[in-house]
PDB file of N, CA and C in Angstrom:
ATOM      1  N   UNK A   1       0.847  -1.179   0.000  1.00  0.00           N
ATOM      2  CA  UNK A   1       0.000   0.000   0.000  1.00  0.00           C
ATOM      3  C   UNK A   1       0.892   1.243   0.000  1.00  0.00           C
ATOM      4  N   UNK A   2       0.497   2.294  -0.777  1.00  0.00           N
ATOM      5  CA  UNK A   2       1.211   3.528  -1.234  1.00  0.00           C
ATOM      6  C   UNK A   2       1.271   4.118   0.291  1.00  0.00           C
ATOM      7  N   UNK A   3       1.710   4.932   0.671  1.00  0.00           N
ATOM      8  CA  UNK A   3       1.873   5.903   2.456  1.00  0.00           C
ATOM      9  C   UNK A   3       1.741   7.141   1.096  1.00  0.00           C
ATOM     10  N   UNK A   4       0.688   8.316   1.478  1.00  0.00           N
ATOM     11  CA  UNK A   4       0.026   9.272   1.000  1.00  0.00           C
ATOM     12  C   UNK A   4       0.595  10.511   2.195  1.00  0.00           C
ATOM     13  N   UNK A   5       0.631  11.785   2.049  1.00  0.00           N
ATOM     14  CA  UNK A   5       0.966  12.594   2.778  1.00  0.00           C
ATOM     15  C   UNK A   5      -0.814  13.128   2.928  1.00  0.00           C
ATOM     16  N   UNK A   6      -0.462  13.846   3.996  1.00  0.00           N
ATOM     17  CA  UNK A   6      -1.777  14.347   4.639  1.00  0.00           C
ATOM     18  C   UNK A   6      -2.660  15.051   3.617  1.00  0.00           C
ATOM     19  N   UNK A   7      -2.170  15.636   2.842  1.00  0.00           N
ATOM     20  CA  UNK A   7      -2.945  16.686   1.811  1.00  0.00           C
ATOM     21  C   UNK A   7      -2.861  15.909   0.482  1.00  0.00           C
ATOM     22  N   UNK A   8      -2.371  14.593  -0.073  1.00  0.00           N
ATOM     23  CA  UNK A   8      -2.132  13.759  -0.328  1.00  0.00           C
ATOM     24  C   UNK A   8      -4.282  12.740  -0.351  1.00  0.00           C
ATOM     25  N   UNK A   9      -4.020  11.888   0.615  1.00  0.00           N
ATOM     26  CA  UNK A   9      -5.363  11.338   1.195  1.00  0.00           C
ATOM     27  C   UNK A   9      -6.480  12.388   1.389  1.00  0.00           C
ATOM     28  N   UNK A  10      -5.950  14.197   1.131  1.00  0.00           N
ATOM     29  CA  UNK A  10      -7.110  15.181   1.907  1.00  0.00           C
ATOM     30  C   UNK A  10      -8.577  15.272   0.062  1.00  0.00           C
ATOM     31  N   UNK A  11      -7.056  14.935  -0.532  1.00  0.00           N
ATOM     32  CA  UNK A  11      -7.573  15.525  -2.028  1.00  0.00           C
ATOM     33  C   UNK A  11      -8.219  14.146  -2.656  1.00  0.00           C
ATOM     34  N   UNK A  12      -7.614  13.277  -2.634  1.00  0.00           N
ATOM     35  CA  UNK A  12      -7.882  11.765  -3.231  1.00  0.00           C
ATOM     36  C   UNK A  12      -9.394  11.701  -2.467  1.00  0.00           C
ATOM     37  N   UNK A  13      -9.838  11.746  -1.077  1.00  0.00           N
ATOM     38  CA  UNK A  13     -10.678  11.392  -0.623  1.00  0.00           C
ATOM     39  C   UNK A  13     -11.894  12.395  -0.871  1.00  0.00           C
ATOM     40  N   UNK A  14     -11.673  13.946  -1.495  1.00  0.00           N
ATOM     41  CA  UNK A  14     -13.024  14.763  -1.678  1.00  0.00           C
ATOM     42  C   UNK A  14     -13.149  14.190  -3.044  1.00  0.00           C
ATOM     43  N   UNK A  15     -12.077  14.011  -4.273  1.00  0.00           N
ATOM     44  CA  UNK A  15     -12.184  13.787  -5.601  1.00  0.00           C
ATOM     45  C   UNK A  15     -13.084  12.299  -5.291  1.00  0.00           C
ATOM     46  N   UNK A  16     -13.045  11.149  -4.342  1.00  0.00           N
ATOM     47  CA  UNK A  16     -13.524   9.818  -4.478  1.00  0.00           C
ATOM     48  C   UNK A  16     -14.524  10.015  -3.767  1.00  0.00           C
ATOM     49  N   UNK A  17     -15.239  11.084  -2.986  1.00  0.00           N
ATOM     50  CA  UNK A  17     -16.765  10.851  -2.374  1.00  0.00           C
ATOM     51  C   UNK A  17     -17.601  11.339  -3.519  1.00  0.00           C
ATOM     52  N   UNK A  18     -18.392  10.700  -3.261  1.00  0.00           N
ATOM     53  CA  UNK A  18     -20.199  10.916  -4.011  1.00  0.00           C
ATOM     54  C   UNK A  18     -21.373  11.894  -3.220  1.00  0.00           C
ATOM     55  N   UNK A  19     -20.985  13.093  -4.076  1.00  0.00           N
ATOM     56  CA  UNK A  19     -21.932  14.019  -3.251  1.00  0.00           C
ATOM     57  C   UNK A  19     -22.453  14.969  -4.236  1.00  0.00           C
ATOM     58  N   UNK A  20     -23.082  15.729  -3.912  1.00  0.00           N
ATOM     59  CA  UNK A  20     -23.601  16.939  -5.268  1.00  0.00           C
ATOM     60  C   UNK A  20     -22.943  18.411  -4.617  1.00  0.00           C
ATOM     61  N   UNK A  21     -21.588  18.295  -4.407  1.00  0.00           N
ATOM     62  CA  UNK A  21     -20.885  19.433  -4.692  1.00  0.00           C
ATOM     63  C   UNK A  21     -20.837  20.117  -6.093  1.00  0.00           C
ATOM     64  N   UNK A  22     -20.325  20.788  -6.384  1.00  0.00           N
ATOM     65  CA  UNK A  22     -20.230  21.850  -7.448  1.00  0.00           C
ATOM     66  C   UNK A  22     -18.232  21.106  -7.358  1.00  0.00           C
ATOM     67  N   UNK A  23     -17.956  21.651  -9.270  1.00  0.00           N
ATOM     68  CA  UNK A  23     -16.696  21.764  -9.032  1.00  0.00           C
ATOM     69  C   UNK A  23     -15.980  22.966  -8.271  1.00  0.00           C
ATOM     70  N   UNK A  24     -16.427  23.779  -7.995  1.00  0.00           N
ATOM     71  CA  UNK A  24     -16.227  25.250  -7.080  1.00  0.00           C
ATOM     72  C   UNK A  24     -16.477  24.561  -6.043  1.00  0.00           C
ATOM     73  N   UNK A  25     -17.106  24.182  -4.984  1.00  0.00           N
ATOM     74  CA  UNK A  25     -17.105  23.706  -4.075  1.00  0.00           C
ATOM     75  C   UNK A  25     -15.908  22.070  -3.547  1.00  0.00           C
ATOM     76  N   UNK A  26     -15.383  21.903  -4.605  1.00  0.00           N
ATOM     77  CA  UNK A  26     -14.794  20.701  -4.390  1.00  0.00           C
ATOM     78  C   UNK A  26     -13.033  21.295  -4.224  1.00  0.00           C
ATOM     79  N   UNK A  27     -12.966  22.369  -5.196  1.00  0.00           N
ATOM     80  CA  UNK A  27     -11.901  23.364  -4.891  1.00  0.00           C
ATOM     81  C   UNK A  27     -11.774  23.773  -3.669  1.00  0.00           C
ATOM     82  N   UNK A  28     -12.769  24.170  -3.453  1.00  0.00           N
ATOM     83  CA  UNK A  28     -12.370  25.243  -1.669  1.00  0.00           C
ATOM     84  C   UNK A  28     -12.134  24.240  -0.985  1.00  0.00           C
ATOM     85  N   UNK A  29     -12.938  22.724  -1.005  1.00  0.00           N
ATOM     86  CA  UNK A  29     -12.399  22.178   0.236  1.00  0.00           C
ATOM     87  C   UNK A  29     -11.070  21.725  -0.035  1.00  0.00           C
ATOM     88  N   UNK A  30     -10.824  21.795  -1.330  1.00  0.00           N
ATOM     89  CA  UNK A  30      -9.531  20.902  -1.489  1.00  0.00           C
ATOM     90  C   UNK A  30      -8.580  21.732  -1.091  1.00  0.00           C
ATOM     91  N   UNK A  31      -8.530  23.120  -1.161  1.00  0.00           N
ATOM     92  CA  UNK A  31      -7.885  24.222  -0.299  1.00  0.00           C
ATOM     93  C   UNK A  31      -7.749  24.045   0.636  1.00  0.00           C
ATOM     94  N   UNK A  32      -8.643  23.324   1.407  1.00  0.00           N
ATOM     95  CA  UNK A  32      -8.054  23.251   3.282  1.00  0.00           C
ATOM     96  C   UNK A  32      -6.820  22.318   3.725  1.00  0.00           C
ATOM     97  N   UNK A  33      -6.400  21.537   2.283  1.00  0.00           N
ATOM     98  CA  UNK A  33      -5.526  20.807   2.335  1.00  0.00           C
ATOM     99  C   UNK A  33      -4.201  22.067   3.000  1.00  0.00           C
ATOM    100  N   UNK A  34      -4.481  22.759   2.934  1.00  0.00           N
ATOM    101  CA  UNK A  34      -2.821  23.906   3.420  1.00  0.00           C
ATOM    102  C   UNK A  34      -2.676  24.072   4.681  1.00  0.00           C
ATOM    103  N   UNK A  35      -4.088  24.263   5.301  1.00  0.00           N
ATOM    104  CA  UNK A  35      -4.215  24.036   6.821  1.00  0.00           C
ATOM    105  C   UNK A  35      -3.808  22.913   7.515  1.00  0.00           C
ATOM    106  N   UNK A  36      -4.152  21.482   6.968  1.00  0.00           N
ATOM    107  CA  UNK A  36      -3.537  20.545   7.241  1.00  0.00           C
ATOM    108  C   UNK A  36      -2.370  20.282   7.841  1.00  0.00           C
ATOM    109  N   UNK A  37      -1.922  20.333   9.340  1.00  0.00           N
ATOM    110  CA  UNK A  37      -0.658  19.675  10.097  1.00  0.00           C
ATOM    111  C   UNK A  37      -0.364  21.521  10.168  1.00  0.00           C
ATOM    112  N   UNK A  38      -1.048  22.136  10.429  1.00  0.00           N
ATOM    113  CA  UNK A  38      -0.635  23.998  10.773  1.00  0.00           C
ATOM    114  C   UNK A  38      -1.385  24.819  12.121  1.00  0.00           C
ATOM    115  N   UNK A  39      -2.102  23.143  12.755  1.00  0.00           N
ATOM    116  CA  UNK A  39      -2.329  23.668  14.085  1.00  0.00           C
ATOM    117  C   UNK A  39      -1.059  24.370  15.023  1.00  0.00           C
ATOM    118  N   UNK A  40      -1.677  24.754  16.025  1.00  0.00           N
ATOM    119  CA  UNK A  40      -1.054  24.858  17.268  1.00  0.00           C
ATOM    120  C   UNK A  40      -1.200  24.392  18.588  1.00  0.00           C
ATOM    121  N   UNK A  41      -0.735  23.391  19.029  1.00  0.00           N
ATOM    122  CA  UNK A  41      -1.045  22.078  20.276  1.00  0.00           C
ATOM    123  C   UNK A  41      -0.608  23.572  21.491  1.00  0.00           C
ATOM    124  N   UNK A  42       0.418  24.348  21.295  1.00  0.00           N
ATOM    125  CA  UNK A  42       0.607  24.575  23.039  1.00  0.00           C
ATOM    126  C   UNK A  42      -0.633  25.845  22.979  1.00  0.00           C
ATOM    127  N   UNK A  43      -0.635  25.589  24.468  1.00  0.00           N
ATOM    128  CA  UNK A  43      -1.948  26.097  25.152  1.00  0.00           C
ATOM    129  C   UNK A  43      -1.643  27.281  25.849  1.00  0.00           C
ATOM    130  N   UNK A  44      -2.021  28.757  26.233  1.00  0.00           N
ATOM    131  CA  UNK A  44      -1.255  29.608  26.924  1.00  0.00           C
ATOM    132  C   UNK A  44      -2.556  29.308  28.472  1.00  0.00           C
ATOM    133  N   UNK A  45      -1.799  29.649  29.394  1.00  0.00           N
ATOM    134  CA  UNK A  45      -2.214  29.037  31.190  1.00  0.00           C
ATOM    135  C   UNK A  45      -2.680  30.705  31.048  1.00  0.00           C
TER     136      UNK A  45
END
């Protein structure tokens, strides 16, 4: 089995669902692929 990077599996998996998006709508989400792994875990007390 191929190992896919996060934005990788983000895009493969909106292009392989079955839904009645718009191609404009399948763009923007595929855009959130940039956000992907750009959290921030520490917490301020």
């Amino acid at each position: 089995m191929k190992e896919l990077t996060a934005g990788e599996a983000w895009r493969l998996a909106i292009r392989n669902s079955k839904t009645n998006l718009t191609e404009s709508d399948l763009k923007v989400l595929e855009n959130l692929e940039k956000l992907l792994g750009k959290t921030n875990a520490e917490r301020s007390a």
